[in-house]
C-alpha atoms as a PDB file:
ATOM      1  CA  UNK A   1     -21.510  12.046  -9.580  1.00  0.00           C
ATOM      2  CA  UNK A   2     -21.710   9.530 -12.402  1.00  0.00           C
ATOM      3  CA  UNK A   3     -18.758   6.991 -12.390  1.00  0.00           C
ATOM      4  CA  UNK A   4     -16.829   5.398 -15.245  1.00  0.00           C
ATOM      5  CA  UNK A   5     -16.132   1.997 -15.432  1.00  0.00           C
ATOM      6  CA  UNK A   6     -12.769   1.267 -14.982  1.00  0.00           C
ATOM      7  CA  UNK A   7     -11.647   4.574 -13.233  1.00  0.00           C
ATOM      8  CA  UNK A   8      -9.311   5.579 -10.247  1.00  0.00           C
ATOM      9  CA  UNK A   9      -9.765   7.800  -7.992  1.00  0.00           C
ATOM     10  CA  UNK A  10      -6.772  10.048  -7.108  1.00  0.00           C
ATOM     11  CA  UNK A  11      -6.997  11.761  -3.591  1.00  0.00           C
ATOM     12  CA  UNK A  12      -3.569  14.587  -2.782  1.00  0.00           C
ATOM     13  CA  UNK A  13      -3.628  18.251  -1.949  1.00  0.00           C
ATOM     14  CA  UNK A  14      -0.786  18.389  -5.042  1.00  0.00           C
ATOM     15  CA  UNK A  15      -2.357  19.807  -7.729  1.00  0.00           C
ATOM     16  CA  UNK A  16       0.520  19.518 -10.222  1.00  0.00           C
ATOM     17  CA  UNK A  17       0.845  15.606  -8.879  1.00  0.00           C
ATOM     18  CA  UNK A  18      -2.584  14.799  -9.454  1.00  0.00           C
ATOM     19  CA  UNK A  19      -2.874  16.447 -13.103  1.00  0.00           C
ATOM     20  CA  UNK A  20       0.625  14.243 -13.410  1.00  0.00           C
ATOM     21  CA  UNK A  21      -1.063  10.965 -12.185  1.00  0.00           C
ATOM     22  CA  UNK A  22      -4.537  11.350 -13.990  1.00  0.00           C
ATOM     23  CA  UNK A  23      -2.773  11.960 -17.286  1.00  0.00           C
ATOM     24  CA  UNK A  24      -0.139   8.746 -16.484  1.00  0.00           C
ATOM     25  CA  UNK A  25      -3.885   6.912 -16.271  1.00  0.00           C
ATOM     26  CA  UNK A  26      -4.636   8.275 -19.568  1.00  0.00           C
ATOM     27  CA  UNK A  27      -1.928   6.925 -21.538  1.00  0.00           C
ATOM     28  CA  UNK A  28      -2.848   3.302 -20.111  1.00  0.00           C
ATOM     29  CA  UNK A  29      -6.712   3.545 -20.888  1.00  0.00           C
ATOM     30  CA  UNK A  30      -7.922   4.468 -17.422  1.00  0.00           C
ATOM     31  CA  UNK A  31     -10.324   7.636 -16.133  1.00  0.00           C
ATOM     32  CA  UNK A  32      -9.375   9.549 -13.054  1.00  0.00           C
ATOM     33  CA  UNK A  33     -11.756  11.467 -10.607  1.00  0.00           C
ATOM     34  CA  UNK A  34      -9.778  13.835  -8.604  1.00  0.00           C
ATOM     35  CA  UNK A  35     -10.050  15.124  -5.318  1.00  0.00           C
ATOM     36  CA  UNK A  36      -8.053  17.865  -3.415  1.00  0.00           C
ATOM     37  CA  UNK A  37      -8.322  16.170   0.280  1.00  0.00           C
ATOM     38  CA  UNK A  38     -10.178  13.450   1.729  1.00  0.00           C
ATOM     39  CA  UNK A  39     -13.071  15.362   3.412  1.00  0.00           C
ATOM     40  CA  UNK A  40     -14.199  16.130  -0.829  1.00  0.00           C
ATOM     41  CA  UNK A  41     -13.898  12.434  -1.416  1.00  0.00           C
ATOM     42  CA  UNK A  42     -16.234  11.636   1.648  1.00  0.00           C
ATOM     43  CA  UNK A  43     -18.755  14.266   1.004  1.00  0.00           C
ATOM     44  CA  UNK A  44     -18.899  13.513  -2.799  1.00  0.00           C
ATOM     45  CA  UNK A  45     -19.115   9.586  -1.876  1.00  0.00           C
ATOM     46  CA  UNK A  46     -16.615   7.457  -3.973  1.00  0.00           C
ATOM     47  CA  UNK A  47     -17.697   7.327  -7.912  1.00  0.00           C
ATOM     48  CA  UNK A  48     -19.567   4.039  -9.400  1.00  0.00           C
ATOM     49  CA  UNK A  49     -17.301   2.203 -11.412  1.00  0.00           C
ATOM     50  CA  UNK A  50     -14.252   3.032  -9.542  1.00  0.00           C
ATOM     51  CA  UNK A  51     -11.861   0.249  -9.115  1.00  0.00           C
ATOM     52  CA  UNK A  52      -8.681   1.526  -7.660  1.00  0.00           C
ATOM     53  CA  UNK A  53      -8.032   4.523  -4.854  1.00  0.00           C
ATOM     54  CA  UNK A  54      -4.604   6.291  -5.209  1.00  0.00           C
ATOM     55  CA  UNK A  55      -4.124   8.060  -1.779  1.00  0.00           C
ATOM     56  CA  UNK A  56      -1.116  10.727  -0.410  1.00  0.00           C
ATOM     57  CA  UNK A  57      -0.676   9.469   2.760  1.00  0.00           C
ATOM     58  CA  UNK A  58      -0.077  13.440   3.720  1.00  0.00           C
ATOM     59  CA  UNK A  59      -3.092  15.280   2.977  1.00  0.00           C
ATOM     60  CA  UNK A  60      -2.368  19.132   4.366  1.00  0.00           C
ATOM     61  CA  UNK A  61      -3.866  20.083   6.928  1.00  0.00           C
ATOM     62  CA  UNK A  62      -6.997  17.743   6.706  1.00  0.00           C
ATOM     63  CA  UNK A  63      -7.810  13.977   7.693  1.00  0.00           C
ATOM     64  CA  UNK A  64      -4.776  12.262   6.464  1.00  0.00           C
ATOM     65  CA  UNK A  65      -4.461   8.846   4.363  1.00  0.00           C
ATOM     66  CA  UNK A  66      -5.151   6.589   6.664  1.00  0.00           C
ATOM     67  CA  UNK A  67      -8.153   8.382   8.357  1.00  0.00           C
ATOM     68  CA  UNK A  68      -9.963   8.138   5.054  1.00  0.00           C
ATOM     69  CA  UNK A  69      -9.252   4.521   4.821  1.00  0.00           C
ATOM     70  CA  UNK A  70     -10.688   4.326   8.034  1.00  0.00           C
ATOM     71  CA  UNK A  71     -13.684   6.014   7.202  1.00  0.00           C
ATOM     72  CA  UNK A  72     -14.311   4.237   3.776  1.00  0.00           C
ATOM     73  CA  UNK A  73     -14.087   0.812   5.775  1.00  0.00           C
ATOM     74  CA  UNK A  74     -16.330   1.786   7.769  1.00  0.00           C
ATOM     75  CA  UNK A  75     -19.025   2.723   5.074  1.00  0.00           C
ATOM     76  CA  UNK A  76     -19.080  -0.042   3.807  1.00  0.00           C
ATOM     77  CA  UNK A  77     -17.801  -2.029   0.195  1.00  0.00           C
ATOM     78  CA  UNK A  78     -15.098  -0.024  -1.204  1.00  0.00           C
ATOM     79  CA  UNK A  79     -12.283  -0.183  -4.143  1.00  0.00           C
ATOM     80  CA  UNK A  80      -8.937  -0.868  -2.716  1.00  0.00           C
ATOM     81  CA  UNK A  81      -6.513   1.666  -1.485  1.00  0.00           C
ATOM     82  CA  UNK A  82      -2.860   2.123  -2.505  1.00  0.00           C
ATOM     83  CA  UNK A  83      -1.742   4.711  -0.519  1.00  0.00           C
ATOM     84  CA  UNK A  84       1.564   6.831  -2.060  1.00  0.00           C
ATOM     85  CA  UNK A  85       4.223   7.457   0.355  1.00  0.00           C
ATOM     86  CA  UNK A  86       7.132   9.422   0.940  1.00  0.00           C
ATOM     87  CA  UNK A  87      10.448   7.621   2.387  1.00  0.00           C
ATOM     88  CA  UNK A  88       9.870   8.481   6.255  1.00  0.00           C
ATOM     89  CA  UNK A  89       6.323   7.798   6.065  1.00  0.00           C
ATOM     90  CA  UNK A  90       6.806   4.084   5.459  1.00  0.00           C
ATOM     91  CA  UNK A  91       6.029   3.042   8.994  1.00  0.00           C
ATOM     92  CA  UNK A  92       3.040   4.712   8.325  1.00  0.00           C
ATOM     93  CA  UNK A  93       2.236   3.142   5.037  1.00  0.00           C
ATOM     94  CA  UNK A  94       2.845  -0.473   6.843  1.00  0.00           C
ATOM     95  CA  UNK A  95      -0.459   1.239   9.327  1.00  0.00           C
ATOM     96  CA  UNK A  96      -1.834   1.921   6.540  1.00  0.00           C
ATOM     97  CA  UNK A  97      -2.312  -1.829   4.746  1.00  0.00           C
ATOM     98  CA  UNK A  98      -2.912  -2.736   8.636  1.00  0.00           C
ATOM     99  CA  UNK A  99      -6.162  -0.475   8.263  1.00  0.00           C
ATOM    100  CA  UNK A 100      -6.823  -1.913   4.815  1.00  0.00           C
ATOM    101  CA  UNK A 101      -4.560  -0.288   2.000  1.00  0.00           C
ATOM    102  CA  UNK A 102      -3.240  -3.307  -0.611  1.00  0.00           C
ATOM    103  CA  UNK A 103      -0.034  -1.856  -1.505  1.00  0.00           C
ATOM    104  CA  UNK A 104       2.185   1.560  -1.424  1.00  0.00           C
ATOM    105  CA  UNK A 105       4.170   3.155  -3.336  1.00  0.00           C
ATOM    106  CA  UNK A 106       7.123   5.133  -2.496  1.00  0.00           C
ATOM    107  CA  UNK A 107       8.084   8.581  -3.794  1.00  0.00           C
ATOM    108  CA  UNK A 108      10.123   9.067  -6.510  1.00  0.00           C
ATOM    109  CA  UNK A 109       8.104   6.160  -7.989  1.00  0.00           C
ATOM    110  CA  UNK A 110       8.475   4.974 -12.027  1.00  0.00           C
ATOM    111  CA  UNK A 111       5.343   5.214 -13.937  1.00  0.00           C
ATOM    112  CA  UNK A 112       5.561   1.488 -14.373  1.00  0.00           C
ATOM    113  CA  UNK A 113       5.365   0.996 -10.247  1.00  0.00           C
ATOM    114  CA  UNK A 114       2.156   3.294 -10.294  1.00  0.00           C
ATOM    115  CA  UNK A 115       0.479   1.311 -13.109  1.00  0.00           C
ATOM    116  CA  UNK A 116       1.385  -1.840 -12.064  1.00  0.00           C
ATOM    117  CA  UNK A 117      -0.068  -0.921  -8.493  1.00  0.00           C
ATOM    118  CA  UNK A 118      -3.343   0.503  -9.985  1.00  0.00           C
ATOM    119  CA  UNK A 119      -3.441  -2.506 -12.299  1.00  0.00           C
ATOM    120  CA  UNK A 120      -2.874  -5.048  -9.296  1.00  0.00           C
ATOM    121  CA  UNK A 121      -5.071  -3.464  -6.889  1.00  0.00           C
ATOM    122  CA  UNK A 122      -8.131  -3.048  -9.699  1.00  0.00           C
ATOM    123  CA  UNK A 123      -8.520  -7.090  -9.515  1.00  0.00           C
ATOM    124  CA  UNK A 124      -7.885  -7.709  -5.605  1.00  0.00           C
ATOM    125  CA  UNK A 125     -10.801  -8.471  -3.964  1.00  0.00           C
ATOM    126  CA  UNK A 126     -11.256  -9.012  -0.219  1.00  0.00           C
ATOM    127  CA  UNK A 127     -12.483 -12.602   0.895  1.00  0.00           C
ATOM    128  CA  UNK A 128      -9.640 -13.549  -1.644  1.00  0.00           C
ATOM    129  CA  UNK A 129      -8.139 -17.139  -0.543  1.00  0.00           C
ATOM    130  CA  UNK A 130      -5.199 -15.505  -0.572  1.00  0.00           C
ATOM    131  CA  UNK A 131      -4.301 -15.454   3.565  1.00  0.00           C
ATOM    132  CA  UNK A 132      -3.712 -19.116   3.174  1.00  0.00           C
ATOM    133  CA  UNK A 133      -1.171 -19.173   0.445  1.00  0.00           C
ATOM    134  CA  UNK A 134       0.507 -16.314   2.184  1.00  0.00           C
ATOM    135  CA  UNK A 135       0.542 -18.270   5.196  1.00  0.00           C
ATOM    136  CA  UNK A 136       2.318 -21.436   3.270  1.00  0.00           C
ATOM    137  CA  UNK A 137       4.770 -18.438   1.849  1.00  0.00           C
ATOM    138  CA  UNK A 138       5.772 -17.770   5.587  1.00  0.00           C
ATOM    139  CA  UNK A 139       5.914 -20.747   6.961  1.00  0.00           C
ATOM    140  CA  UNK A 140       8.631 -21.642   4.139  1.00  0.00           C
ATOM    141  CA  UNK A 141      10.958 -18.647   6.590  1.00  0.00           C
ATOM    142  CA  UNK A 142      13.008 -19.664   9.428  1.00  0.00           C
ATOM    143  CA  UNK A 143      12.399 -18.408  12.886  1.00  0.00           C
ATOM    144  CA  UNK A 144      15.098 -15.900  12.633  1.00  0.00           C
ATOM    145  CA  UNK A 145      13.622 -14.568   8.965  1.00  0.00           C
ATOM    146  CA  UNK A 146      10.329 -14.807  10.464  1.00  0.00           C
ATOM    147  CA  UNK A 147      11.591 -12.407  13.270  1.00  0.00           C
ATOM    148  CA  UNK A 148      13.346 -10.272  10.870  1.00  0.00           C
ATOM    149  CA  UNK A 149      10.091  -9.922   8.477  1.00  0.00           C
ATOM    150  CA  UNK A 150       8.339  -9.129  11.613  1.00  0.00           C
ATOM    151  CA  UNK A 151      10.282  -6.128  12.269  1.00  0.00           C
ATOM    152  CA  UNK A 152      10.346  -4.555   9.072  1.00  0.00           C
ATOM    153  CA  UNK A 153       7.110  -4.990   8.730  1.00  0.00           C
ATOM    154  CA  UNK A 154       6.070  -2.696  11.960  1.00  0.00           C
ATOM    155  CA  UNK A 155       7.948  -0.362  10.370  1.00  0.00           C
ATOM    156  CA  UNK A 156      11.388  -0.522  12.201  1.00  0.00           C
ATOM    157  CA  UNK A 157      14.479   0.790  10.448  1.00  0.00           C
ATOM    158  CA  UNK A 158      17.522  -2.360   9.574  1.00  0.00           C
ATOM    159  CA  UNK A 159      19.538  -1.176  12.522  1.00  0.00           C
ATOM    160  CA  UNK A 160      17.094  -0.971  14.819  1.00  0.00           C
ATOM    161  CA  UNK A 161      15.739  -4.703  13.544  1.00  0.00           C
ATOM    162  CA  UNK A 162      19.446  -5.626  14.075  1.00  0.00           C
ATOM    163  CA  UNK A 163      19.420  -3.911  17.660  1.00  0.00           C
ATOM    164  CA  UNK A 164      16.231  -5.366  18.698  1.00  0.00           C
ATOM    165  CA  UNK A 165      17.892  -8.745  17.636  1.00  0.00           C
ATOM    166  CA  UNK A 166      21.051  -8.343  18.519  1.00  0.00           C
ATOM    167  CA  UNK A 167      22.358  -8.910  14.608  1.00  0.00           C
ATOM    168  CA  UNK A 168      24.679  -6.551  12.775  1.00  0.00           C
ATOM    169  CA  UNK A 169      22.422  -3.893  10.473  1.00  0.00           C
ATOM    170  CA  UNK A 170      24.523  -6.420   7.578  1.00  0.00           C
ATOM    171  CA  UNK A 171      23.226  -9.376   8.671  1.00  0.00           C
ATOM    172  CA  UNK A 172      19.871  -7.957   8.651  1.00  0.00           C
ATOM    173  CA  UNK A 173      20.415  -6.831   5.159  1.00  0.00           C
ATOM    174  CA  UNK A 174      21.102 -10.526   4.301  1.00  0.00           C
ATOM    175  CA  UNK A 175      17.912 -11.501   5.992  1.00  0.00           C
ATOM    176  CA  UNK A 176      15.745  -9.128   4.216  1.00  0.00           C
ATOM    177  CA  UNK A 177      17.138 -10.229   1.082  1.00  0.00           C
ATOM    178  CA  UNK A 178      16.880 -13.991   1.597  1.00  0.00           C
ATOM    179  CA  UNK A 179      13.181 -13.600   2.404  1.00  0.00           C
ATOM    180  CA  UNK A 180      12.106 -11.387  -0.460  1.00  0.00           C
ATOM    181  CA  UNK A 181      13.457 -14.494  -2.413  1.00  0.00           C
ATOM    182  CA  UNK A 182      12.063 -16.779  -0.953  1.00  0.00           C
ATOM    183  CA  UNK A 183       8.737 -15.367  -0.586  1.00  0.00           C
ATOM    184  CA  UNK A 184       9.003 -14.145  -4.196  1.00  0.00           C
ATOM    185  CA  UNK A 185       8.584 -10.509  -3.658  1.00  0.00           C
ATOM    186  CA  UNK A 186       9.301  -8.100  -5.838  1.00  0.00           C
ATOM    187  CA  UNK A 187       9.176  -5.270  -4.087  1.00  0.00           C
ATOM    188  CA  UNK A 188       9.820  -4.542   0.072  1.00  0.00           C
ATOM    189  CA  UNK A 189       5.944  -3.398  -0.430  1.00  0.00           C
ATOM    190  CA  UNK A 190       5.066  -6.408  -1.734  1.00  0.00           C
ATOM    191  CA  UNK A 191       7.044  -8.503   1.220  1.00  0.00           C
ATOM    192  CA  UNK A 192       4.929  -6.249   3.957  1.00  0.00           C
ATOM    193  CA  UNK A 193       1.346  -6.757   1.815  1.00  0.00           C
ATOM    194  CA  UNK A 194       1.865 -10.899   2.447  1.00  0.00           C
ATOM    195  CA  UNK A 195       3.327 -10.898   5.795  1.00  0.00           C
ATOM    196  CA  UNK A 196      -0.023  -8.775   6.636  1.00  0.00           C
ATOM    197  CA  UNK A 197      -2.734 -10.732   4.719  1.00  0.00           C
ATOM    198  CA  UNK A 198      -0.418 -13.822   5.985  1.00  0.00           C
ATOM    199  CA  UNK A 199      -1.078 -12.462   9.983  1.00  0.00           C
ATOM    200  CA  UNK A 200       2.497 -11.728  10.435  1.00  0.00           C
ATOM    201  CA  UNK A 201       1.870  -7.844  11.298  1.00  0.00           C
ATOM    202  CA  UNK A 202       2.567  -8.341  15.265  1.00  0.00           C
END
């Protein structure tokens, strides 16, 4: 299969959301090769000139999201992942950038948070010198925000960070606030991408 410069790759069993996403692409200049399920990703091999992977972290009843990270780490160079994720599948997304994925996104997501993912993830590149900024950005956290960011970033729930911790679900809500500041995160996706590349994933 012939590859396009500058094209994602779109991997979900929705048929309707990929049509969706690839024509999103369109209107900001990009080329989309979709695929179904992961297994027709793997057989197919992923396209030349593909700089971005948009994967559903549930893929019916096939090898889900982060199996076909796994499996495209292991053969070798590939684009990076953002994997799209549905509100009780973030503890899996956090896996998910564990096993390599740069970023998630979270259903209902803006068109701006998809393009701005796609457009982010098209100019990572791994060997970055990125782990020791993020380091610097986490050593700026106290001990207590450090054990907060730790938490959320396994995937834990406020209250049970609070539990764990023996805080009030508020206080950790102040916490997780204070360190998206100071870390300068946008996003909570964008706190758990750092903390990882940073070391801070337990």
């Amino acid at each position: 299969m012939s590859g396009v410069p500058g094209q994602v790759v779109i991997v979900d069993d929705d048929d309707e959301m990929r049509d969706s996403i690839a024509c999103l692409l369109a209107t900001d200049g990009r080329n989309a090769a979709e695929y179904a399920n992961a297994e027709a990703l793997l057989a197919a091999g992923v396209p030349s000139g593909t700089t971005c992977v948009l994967v559903d972290m549930r893929l019916g009843e096939g090898m889900d999201g982060i199996t076909l990270i796994e499996h495209l780490r292991r053969a070798g160079d590939v684009p990076p992942v953002v994997v799209i994720t549905g509100h009780g599948d973030i503890p899996l997304a956090v896996r998910a950038m564990q096993a390599g994925a740069v970023d998630f996104i979270e259903k209902p997501f803006a068109p701006e948070r998809l393009l701005d993912a796609v457009a982010q993830a098209s100019i990572h590149r791994c060997g970055d010198p990125a782990q020791a900024r993020a380091r610097e950005r986490v050593k700026a956290l106290s001990p207590r925000e450090r054990q907060v960011l730790k938490g959320l970033v396994e995937g834990h729930p406020n209250k049970v960070v609070a539990h764990e911790l023996g805080l009030s679900t508020r206080t950790v809500e102040t916490y997780r606030a204070a360190i998206m500041d100071k870390l300068g995160c946008r996003s909570f996706a964008e706190a758990v991408r750092l903390a990882i590349t940073a070391g801070q994933d337990g």
